[in-house]
N, C-alpha and C. Protein backbone atom coordinates (compact mmCIF):
# COMPACT_ATOMS: atom_id res chain seq x y z
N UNK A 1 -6.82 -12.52 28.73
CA UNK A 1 -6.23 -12.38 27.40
C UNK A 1 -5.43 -13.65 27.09
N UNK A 2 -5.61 -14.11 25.67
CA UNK A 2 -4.69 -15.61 25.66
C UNK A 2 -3.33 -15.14 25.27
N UNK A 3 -2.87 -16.41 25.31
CA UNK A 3 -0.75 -16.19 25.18
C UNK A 3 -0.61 -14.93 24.09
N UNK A 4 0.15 -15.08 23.71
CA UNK A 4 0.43 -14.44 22.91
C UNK A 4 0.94 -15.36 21.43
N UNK A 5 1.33 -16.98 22.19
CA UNK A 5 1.48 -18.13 21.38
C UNK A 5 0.63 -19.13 20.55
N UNK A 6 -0.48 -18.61 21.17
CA UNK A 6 -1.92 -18.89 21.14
C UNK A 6 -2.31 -17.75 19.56
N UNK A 7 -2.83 -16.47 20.15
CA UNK A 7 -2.46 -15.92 18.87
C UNK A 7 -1.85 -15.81 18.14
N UNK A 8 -0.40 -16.78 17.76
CA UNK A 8 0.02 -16.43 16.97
C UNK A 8 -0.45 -17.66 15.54
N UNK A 9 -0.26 -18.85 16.49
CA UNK A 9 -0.75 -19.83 15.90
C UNK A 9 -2.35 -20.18 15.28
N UNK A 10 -3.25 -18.77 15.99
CA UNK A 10 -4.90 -18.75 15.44
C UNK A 10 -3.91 -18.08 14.27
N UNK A 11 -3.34 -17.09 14.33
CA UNK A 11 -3.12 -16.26 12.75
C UNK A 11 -2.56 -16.55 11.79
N UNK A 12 -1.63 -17.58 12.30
CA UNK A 12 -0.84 -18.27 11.49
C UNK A 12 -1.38 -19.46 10.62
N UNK A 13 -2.58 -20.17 11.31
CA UNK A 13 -3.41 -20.82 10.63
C UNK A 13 -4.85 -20.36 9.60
N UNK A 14 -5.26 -19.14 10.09
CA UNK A 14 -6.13 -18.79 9.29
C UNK A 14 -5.49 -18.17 8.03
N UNK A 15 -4.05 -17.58 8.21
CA UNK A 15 -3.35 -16.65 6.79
C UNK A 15 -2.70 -18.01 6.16
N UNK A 16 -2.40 -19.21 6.67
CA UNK A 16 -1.98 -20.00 5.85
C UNK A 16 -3.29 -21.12 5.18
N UNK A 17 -4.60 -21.02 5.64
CA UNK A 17 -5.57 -21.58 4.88
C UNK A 17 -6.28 -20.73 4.15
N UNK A 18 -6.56 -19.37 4.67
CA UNK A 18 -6.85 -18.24 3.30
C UNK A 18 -6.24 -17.84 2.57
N UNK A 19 -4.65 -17.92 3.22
CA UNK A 19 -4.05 -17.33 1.86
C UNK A 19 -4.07 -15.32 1.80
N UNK A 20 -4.82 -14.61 2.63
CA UNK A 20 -4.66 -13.21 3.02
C UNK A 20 -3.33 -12.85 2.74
N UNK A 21 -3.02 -11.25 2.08
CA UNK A 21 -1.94 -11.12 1.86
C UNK A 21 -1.58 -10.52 3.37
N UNK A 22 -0.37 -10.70 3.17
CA UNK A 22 0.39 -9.58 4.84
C UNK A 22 -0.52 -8.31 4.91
N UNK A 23 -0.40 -7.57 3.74
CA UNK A 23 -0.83 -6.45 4.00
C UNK A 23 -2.59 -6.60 4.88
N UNK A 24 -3.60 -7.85 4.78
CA UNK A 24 -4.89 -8.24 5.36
C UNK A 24 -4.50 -7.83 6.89
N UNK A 25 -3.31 -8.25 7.60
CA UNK A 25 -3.04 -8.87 8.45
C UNK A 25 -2.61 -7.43 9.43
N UNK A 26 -2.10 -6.66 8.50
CA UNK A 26 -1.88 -5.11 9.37
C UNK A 26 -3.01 -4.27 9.36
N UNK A 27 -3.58 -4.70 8.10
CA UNK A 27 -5.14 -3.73 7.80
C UNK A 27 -6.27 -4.20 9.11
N UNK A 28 -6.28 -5.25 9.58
CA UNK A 28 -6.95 -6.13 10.57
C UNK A 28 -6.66 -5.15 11.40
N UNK A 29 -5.07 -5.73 12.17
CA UNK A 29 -4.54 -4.92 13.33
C UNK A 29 -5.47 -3.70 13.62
N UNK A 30 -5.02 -2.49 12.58
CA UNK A 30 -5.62 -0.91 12.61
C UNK A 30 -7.05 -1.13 12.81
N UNK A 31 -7.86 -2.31 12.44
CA UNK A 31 -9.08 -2.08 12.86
C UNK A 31 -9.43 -2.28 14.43
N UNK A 32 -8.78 -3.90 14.45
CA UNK A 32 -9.29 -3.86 15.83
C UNK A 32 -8.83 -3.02 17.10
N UNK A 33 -7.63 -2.17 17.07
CA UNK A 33 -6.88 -0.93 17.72
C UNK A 33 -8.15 -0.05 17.44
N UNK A 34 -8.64 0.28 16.40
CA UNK A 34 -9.71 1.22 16.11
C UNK A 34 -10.89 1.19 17.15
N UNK A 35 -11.31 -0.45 17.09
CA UNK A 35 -12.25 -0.91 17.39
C UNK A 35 -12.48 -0.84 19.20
N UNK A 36 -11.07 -0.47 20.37
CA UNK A 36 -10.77 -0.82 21.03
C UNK A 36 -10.70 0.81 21.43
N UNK A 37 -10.24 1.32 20.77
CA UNK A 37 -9.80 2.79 21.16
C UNK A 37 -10.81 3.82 21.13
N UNK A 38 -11.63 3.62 19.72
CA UNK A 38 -13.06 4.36 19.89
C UNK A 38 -13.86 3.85 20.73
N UNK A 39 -14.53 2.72 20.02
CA UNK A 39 -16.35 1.84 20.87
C UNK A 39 -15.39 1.61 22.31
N UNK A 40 -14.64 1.37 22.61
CA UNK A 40 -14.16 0.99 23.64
C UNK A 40 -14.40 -0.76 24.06
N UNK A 41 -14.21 -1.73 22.98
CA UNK A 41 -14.58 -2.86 23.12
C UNK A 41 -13.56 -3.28 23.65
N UNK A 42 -13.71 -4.09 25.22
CA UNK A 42 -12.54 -5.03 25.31
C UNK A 42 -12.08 -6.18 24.64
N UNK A 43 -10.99 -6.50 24.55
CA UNK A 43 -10.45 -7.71 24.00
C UNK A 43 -10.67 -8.70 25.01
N UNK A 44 -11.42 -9.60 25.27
CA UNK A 44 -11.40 -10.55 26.28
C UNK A 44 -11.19 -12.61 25.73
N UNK A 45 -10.75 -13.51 26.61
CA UNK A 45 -10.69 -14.64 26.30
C UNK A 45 -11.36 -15.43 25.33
N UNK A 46 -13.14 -14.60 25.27
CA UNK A 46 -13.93 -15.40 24.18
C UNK A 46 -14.08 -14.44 23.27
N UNK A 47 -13.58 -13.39 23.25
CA UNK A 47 -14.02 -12.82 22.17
C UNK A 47 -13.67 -12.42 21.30
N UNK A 48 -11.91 -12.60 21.73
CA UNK A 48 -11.17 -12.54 20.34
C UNK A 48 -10.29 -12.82 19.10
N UNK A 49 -11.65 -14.49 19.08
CA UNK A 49 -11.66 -14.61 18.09
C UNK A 49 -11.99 -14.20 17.10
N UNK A 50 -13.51 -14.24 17.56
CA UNK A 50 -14.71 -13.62 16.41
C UNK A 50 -14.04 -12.13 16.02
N UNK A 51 -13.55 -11.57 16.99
CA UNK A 51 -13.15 -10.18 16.92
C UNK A 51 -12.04 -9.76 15.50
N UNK A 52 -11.24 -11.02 15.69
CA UNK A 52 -9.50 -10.96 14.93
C UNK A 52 -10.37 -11.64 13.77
N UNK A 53 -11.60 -12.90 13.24
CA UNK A 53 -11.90 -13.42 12.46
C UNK A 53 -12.43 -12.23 11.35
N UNK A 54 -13.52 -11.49 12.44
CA UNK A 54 -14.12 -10.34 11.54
C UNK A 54 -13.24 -9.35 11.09
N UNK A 55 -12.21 -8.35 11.57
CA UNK A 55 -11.43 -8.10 11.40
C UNK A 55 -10.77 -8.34 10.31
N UNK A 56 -9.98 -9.45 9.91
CA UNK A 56 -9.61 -9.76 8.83
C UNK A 56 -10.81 -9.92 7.42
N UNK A 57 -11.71 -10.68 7.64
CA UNK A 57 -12.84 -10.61 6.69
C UNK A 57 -12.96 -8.86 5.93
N UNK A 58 -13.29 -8.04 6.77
CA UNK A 58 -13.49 -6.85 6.92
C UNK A 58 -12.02 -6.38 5.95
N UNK A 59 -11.02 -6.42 6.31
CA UNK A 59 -9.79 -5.88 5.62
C UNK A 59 -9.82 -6.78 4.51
N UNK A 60 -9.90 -7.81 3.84
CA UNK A 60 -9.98 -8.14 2.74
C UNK A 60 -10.94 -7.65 1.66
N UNK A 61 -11.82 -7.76 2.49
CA UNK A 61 -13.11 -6.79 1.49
C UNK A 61 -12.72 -5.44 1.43
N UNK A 62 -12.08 -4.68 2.53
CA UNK A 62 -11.64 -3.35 1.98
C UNK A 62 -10.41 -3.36 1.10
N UNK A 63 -9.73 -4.32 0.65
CA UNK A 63 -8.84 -3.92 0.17
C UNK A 63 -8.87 -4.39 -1.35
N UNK A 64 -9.39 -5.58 -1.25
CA UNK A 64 -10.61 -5.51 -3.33
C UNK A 64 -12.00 -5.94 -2.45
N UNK A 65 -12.45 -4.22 -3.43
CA UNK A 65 -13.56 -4.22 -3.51
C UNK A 65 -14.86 -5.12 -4.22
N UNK A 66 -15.53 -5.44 -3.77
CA UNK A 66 -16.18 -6.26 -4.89
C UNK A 66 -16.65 -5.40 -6.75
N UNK A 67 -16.63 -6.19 -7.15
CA UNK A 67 -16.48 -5.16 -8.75
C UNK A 67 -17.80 -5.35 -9.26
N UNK A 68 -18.47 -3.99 -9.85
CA UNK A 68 -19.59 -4.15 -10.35
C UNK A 68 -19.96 -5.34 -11.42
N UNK A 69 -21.39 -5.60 -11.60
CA UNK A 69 -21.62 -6.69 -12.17
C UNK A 69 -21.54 -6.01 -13.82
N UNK A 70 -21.06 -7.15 -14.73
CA UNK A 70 -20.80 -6.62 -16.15
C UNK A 70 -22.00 -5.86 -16.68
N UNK A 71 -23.24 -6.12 -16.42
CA UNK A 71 -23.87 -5.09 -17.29
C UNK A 71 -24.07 -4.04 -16.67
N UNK A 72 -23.76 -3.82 -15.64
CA UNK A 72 -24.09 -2.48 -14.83
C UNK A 72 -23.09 -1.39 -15.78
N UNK A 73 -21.73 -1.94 -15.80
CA UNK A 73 -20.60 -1.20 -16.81
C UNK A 73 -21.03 -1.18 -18.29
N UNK A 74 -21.51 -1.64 -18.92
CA UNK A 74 -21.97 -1.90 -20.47
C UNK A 74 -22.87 -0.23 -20.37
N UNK A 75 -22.69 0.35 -21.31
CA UNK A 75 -23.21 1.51 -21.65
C UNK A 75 -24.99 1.05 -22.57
N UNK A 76 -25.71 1.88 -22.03
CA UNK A 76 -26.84 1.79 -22.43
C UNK A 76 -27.69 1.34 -23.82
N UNK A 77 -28.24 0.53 -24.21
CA UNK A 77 -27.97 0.17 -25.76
C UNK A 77 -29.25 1.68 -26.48
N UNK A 78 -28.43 1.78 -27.28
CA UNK A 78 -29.04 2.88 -28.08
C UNK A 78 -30.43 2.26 -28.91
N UNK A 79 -31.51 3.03 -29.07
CA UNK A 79 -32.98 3.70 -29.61
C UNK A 79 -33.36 2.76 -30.71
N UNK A 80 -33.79 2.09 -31.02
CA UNK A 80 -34.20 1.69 -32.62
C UNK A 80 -34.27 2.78 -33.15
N UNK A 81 -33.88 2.40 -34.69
CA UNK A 81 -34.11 3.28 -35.50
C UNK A 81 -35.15 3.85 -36.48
């Protein structure tokens, strides 16, 4: 498992070049605890990066959703007359 100084500075650099709000950053957490506690994935030296990278990806998209495309919302155009 790396430092703990180590992670702080991967997180500290990816939330200060994305820009993720705090709230990304706890939504992450609960996943990868999720991720660890159910599937039973270990956290190991190489893997958690990709692990904490996806993680966050993952909590941003859950938290805005992507929004339907404008004409999907536009109501149906009515019949000639």
């Amino acid at each position: 498992m790396p430092a703990e100084e180590t992670i702080f500075h991967t997180l500290h650099s990816v939330y200060s070049c994305a820009r993720f709000p705090s709230e990304c950053l706890i939504i992450s957490l609960v996943y990868i605890e999720r991720l660890i506690a159910v599937a039973g994935v270990p956290i190991l030296c190489t893997s958690w990066r990709p692990i904490l990278l996806a993680a966050l990806i993952l909590a941003q998209k859950a938290r805005h959703p992507p929004t339907p495309e404008p004409a999907l919302l536009a109501p149906p155009p009515s019949p000639p007359h």
